[in-house]
Protein backbone atom coordinates (compact mmCIF):
# COMPACT_ATOMS: atom_id res chain seq x y z
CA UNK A 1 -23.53 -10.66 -3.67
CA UNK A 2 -26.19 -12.93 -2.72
CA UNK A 3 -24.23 -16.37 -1.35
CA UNK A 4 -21.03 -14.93 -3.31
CA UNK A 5 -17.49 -14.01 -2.63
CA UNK A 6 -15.51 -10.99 -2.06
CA UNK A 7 -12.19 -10.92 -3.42
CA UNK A 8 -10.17 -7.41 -2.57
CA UNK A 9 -6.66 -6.93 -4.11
CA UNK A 10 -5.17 -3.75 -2.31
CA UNK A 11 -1.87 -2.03 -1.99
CA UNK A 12 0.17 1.26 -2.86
CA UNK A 13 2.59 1.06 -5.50
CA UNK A 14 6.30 2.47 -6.14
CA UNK A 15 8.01 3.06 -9.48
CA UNK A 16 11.56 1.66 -10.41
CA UNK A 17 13.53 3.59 -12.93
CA UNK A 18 14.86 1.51 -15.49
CA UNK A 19 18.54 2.53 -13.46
CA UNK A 20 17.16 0.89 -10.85
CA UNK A 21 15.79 3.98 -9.37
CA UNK A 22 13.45 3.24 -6.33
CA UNK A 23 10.20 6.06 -6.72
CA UNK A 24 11.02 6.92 -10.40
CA UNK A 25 9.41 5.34 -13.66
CA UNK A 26 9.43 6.00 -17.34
CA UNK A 27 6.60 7.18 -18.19
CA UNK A 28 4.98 7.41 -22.16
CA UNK A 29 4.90 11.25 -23.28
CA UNK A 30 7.22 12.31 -20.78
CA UNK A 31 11.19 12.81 -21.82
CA UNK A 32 12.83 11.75 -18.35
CA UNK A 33 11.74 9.26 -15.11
CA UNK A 34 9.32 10.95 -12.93
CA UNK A 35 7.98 10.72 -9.59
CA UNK A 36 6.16 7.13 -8.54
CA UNK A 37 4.35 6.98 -6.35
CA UNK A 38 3.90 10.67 -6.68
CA UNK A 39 1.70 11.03 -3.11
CA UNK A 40 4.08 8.97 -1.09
CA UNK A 41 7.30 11.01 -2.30
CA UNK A 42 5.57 14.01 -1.97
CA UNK A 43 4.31 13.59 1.77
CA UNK A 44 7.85 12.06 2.45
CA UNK A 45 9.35 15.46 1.33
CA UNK A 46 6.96 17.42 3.83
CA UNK A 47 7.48 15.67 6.15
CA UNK A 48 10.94 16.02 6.13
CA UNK A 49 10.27 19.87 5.42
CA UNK A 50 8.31 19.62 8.60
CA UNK A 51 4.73 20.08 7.63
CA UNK A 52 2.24 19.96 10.23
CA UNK A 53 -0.76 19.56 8.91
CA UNK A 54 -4.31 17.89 9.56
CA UNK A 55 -6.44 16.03 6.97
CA UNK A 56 -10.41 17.82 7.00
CA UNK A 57 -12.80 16.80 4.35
CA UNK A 58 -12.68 20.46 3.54
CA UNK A 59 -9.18 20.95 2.57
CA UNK A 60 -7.91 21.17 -0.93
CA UNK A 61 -6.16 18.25 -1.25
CA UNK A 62 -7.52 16.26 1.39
CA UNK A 63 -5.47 12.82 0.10
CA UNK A 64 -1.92 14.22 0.31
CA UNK A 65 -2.67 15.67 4.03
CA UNK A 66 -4.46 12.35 4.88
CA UNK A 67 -1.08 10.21 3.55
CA UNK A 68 1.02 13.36 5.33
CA UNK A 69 -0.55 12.99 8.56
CA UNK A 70 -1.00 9.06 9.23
CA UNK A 71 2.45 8.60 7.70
CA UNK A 72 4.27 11.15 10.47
CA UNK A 73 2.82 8.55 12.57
CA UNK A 74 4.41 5.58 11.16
CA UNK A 75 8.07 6.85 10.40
CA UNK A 76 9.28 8.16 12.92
CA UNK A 77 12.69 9.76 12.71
CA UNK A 78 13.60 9.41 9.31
CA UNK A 79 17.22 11.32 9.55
CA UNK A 80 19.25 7.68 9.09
CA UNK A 81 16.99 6.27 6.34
CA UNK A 82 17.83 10.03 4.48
CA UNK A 83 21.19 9.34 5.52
CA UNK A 84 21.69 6.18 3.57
CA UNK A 85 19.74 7.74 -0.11
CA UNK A 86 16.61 7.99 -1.47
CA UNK A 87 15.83 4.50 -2.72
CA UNK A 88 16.08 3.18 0.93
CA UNK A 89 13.69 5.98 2.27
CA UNK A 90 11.39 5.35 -0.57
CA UNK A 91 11.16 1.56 -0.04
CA UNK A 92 10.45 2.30 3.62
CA UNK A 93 7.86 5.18 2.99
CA UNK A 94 6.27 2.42 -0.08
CA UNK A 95 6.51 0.05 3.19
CA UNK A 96 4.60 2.06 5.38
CA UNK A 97 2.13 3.40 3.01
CA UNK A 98 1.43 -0.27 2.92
CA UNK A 99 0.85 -0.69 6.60
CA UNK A 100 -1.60 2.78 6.34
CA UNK A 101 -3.64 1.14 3.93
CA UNK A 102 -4.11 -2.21 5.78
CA UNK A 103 -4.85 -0.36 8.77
CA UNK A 104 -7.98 1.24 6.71
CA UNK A 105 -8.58 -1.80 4.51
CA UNK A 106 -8.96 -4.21 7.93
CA UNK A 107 -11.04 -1.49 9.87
CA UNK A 108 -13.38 -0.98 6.68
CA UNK A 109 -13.73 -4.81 6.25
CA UNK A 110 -13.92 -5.71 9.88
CA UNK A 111 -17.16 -3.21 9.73
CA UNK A 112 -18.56 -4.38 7.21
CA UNK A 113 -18.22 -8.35 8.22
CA UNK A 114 -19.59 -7.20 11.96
CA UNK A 115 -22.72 -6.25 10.54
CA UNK A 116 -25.91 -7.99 11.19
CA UNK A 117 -27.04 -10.38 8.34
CA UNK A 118 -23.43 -9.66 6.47
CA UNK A 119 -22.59 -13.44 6.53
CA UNK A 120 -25.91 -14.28 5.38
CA UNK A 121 -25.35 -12.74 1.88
CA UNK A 122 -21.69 -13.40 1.89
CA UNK A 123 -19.63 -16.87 2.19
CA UNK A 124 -16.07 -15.38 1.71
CA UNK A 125 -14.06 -12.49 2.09
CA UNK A 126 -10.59 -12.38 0.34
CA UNK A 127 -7.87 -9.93 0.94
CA UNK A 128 -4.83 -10.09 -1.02
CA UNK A 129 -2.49 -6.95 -0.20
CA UNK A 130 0.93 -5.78 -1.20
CA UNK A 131 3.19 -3.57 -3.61
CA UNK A 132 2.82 -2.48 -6.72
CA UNK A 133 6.18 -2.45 -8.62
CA UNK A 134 5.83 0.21 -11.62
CA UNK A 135 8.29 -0.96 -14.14
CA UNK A 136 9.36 2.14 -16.86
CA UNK A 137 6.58 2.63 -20.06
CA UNK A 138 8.48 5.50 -21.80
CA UNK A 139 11.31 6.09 -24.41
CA UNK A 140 13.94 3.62 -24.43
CA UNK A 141 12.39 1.49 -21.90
CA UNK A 142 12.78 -2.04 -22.08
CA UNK A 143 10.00 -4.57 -21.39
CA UNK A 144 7.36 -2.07 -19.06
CA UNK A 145 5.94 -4.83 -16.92
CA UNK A 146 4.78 -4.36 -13.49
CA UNK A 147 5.26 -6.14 -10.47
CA UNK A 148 2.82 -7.37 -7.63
CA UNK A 149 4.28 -8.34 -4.11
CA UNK A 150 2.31 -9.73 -2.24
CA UNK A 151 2.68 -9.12 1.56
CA UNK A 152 -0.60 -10.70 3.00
CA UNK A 153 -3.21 -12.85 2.32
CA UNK A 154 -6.28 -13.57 4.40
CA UNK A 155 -9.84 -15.05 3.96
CA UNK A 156 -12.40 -14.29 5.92
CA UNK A 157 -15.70 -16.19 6.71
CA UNK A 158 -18.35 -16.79 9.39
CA UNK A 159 -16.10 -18.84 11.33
CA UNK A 160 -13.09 -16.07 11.38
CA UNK A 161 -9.99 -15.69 9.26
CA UNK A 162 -7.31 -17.94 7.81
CA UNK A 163 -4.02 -16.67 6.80
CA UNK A 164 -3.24 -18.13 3.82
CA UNK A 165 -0.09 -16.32 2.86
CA UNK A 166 2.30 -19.07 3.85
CA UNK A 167 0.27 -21.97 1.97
CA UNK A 168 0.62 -19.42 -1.38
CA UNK A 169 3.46 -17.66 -1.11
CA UNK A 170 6.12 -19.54 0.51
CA UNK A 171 8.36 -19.87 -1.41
CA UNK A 172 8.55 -15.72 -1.07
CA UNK A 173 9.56 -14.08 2.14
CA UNK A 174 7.64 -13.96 5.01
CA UNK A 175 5.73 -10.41 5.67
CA UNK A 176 7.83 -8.48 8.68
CA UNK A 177 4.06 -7.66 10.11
CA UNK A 178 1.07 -10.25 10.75
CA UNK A 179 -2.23 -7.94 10.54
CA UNK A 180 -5.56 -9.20 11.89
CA UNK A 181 -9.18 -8.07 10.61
CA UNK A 182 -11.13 -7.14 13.95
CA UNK A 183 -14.59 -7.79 13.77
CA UNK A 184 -17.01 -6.08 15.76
């Protein structure tokens, strides 16, 4: 935009069954809860099957070995969390899938802002990231509304960043993890 602002909403999301379920959801047309989000659970599962594999632009399913391979680096041993049941290891997996994609969101936009003649176009950058909370859309579910929690929020300009996540949100709690755009 010329003299605009760029306002980025980003996260993974995670379905909860209407049971309560953490990484299942109703879904319309099918008959029981299915997997949600169907990428994370899925990587989670080879991992734990001990996959080794390598994301190439080449490969047939280049997103699931992508989430496979920068996710082995991010949970470490995950024998305790399987220990304690699924819905805890899928709200840690959601968790970290959320730290992989601020990882990519902040290198992307810290590119981008390091440019020459970026900030001439540009006044504002806005990132707003979190969790998507898939609520149940299928038979006999009840209500079907999602969920957004929010985990960051940052604006960017020519002077540098402000976290605003405090001044918005603070009456929710604080993120675990501060994350910084690096420009340059």
């Amino acid at each position: 935009p010329n003299s605009g602002k760029i306002f980025i909403l980003f996260g993974p999301h995670v379905g909860i069954s209407q049971e309560g379920v953490v990484g299942k959801v109703e879904r319309i047309g099918v008959s029981k809860p299915s997997t949600s989000c169907g990428a994370a659970v899925g990587a989670y599962k080879a991992i734990m099957a001990g996959a080794d594999v390598t994301a190439t632009s080449t490969s047939s399913d280049f997103q699931e070995e992508y989430i496979i391979e920068k996710l082995k680096e991010k949970l470490g041993p995950l024998a305790d969390m399987e220990g304690k049941g699924g819905d805890e290891a899928v709200a840690h997996i959601t968790k970290k899938m959320f730290d992989m994609v601020v990882e990519l969101m902040l290198a992307n936009v810290g590119a981008a802002v390091a440019k020459d003649g970026f900030w001439n176009k540009v006044t504002e950058v806005s990132l707003l990231g979190g969790i998507v909370v898939n609520r149940g859309h299928g038979p006999n579910a009840k209500g079907g509304e999602d969920y957004f929690q929010p985990l960051m929020f940052k604006v960017l300009d020519a002077d540098g960043e402000t976290d605003l996540y405090a001044d918005v949100f603070r009456d929710l709690p604080t993120p675990v993890k501060c994350y910084t755009v690096v420009q340059g």
